[in-house]
Protein backbone atom coordinates (compact mmCIF):
# COMPACT_ATOMS: atom_id res chain seq x y z
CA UNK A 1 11.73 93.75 -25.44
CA UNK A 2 8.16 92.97 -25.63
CA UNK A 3 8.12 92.65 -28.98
CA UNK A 4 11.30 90.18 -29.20
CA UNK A 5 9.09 87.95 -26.41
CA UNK A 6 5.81 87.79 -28.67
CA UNK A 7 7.75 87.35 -31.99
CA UNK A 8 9.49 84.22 -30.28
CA UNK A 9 7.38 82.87 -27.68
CA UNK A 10 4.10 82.35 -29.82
CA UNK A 11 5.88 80.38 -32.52
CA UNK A 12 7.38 78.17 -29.81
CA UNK A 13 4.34 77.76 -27.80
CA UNK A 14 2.27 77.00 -31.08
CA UNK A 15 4.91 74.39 -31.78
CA UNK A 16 4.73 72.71 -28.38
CA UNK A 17 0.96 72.79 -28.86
CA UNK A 18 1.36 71.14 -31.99
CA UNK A 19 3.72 68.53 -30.94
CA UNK A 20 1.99 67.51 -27.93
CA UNK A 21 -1.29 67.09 -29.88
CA UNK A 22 0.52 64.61 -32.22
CA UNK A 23 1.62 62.53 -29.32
CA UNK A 24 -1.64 62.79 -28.11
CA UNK A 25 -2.97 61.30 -31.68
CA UNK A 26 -0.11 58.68 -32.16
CA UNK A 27 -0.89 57.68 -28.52
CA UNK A 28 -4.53 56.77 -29.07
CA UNK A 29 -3.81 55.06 -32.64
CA UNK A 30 -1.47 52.80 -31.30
CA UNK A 31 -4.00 52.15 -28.40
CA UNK A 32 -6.46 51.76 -30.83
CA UNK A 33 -4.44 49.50 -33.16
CA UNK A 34 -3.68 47.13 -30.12
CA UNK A 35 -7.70 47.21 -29.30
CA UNK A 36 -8.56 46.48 -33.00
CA UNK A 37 -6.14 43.86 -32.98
CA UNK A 38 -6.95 42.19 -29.88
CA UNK A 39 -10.79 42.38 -31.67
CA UNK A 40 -9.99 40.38 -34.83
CA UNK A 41 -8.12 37.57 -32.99
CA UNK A 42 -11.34 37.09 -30.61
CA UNK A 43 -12.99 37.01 -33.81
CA UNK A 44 -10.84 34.71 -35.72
CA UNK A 45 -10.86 32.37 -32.33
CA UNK A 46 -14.49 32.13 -33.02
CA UNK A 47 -14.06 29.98 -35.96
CA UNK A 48 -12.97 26.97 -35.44
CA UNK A 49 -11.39 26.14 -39.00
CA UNK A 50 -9.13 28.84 -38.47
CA UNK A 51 -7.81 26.99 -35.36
CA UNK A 52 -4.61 25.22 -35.38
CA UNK A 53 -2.87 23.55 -37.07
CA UNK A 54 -3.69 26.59 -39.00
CA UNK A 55 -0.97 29.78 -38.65
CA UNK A 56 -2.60 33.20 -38.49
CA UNK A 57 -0.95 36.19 -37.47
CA UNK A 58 -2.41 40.20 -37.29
CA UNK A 59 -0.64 43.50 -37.17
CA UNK A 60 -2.78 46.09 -37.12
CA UNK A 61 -1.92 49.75 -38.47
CA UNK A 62 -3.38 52.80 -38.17
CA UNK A 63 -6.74 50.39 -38.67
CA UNK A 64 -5.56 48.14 -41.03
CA UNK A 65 -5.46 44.67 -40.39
CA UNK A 66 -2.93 42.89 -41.90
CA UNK A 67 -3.28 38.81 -42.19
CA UNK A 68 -0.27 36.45 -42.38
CA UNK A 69 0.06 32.73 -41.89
CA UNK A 70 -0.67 30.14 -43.40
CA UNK A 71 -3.87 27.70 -43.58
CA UNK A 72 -4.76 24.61 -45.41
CA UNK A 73 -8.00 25.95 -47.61
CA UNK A 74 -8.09 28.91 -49.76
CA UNK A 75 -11.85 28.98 -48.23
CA UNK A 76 -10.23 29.71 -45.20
CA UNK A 77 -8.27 32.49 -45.78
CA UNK A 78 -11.31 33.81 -47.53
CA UNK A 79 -13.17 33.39 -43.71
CA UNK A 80 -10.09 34.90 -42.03
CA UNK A 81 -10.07 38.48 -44.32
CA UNK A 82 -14.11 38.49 -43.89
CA UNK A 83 -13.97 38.55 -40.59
CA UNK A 84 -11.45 40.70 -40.21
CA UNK A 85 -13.12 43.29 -42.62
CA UNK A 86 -16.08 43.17 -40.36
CA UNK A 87 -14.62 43.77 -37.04
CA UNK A 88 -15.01 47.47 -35.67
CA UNK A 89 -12.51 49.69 -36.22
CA UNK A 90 -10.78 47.87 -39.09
CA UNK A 91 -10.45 50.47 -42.34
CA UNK A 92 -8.43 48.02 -44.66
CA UNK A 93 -7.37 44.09 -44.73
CA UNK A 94 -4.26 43.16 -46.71
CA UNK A 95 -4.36 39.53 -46.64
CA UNK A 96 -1.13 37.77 -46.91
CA UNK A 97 -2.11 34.23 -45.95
CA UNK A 98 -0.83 31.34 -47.78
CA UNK A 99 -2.95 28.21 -48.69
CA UNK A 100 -0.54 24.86 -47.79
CA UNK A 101 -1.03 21.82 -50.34
């Protein structure tokens, strides 16, 4: 009997282990993503060309930072990925803004 306990026991406690450690991780990257996020729109605040009537939105991913909207000047959606690159936390920008003519 003790043998029937170890041979099925372990491999479900390893798997409990394992599955509570990836809640654990996807728990602190979506806690992350939401601080990273809240980051680059402080950021973007900060400059006020990107300010209405200017549209930019950010989802943020696992640490990527992805930029939608749309603005009036290609400059500015140049200023909008820059600052995103630079803001803590962010591994990737995919930058999806339009320019408006």
């Amino acid at each position: 009997m003790t043998n029937s306990k170890l041979r099925f026991g372990f491999p479900l406690a390893v798997a409990l282990a394992t599955a509570s450690a990836a809640a654990v991780a996807q728990q602190t990257t979506v806690s992350g993503d939401a601080q990273i996020k809240a980051n680059v729109v402080e950021s973007l605040d900060r400059h006020p060309e990107l300010r209405a009537p200017n549209l930019i939105t950010v989802q943020t991913r696992g640490g990527v930072v992805y930029l939608n909207g749309q603005v009036s000047a290609g400059q500015q959606s140049a200023t909008a990925e820059t600052v995103a690159e630079k803001t803590p936390g962010v591994t990737r920008v995919v930058n999806s803004i339009s320019v408006s003519r």
